[in-house]
Protein backbone atom coordinates (compact mmCIF):
# COMPACT_ATOMS: atom_id res chain seq x y z
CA UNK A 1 0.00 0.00 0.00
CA UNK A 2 1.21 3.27 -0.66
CA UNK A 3 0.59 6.29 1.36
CA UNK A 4 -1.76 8.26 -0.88
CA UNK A 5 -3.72 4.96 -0.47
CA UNK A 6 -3.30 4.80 3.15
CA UNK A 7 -4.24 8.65 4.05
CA UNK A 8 -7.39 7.85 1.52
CA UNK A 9 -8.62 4.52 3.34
CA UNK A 10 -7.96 6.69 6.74
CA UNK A 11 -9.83 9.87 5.76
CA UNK A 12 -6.81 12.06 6.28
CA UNK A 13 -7.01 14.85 3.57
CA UNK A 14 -3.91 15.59 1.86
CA UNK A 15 -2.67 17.24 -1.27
CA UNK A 16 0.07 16.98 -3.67
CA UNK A 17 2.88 19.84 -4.51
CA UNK A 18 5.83 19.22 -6.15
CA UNK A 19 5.78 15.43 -6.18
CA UNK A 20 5.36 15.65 -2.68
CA UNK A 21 2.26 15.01 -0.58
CA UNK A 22 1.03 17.73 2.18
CA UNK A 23 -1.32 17.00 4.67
CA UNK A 24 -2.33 18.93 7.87
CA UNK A 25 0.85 18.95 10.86
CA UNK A 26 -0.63 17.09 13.66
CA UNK A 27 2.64 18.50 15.67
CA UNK A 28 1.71 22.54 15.02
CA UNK A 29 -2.16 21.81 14.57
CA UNK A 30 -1.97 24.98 12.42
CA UNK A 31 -5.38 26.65 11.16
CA UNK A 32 -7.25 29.83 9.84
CA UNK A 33 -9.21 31.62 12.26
CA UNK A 34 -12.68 29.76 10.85
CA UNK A 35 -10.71 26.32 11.88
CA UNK A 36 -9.63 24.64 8.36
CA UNK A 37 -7.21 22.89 8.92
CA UNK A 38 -3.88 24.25 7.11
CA UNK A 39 -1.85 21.61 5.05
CA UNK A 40 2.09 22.28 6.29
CA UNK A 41 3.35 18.71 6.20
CA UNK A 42 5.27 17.68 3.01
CA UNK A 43 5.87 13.65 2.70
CA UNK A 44 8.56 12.54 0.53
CA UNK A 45 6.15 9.48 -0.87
CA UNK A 46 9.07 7.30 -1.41
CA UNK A 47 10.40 7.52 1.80
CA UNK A 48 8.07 8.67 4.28
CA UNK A 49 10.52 11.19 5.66
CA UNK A 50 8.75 14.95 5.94
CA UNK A 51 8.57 18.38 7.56
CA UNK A 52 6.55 20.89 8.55
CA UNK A 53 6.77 23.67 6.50
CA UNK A 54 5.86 25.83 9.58
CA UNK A 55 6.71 24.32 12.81
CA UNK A 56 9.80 22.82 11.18
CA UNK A 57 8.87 19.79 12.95
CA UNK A 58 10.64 17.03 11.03
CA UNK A 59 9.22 12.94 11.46
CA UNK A 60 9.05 10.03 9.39
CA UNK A 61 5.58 8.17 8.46
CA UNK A 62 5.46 5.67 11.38
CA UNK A 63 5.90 8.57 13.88
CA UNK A 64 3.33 10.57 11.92
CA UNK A 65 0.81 7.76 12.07
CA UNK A 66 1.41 7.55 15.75
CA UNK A 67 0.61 11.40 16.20
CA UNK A 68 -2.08 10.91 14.36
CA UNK A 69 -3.91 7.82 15.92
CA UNK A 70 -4.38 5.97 12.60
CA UNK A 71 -4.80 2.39 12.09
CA UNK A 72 -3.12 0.04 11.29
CA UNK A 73 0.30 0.54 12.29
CA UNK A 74 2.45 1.72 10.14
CA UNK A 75 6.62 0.11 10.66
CA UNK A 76 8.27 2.29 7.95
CA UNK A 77 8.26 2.97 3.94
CA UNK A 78 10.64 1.07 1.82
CA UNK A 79 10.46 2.81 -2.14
CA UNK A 80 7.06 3.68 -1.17
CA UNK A 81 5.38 1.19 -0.11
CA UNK A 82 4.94 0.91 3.47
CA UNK A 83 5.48 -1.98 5.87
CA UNK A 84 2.80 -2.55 8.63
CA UNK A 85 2.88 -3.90 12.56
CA UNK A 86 2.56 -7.45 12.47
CA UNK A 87 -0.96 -8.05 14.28
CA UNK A 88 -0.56 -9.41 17.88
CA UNK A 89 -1.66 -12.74 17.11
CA UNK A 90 1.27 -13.11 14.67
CA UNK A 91 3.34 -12.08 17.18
CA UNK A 92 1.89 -13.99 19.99
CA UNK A 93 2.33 -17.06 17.72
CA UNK A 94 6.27 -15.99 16.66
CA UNK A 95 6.75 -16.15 20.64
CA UNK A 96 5.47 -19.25 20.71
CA UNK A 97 7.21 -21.02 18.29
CA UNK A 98 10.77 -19.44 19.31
CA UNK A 99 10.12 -19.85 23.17
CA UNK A 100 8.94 -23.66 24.38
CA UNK A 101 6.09 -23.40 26.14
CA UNK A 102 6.92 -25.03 29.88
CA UNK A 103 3.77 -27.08 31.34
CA UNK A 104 3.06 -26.35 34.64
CA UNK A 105 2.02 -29.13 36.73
CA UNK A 106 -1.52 -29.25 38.30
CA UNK A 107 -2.26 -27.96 41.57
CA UNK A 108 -3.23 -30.34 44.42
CA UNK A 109 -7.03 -30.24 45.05
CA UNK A 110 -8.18 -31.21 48.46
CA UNK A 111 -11.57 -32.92 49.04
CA UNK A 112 -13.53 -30.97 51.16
CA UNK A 113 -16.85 -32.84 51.48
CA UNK A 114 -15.38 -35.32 53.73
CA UNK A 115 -14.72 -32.27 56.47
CA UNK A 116 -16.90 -32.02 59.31
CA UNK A 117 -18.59 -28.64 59.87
């Protein structure tokens, strides 16, 4: 996926200038006095690298995703296409496989019924 196709599927407007794409600096949060939004982020859509054009504020992709609480996580861009988070059942099952699971053995379980009360 690239990230024109990832800001689209998100709903995050964006524009394009200069082979670049702009989209709205969640760092600065700039806007007019009516409260658009003001597009000051340039992305570099091969490889995810960008700045603010007026907080100077510079990030990559993953670290703008985070700032801007999209889903799913986004790892990095290699020639712009960008890798995502492996979902936590992946993961969960990596662990698994690399680590052997050690059985515990069963607790003791005492009879109670034969106590007097």
């Amino acid at each position: 996926m690239k990230i024109t196709e990832y800001l689209s599927k998100n709903k995050i407007s964006f524009d394009t200038s200069g082979g670049e794409i702009v989209i709205w600096c969640p760092f600065c949060q700039k806007t007019h006095l009516s409260g658009m939004k003001i597009i000051t982020f340039h992305i570099n859509p091969e490889n995810g690298k960008g700045s603010c054009q007026d907080c100077q504020k510079q990030s990559d992709f993953a670290e703008l995703v985070k700032e801007l609480k999209s889903a799913p996580v986004v790892m990095g861009v290699s020639e712009g296409v960008l890798e995502f988070q492996t979902s936590k059942s992946e993961v969960k099952n990596q662990s698994e496989q690399e680590e052997p699971l050690i059985e515990e053995e069963p607790e003791e379980v005492i009879d109670i019924s034969q106590f007097k009360r």
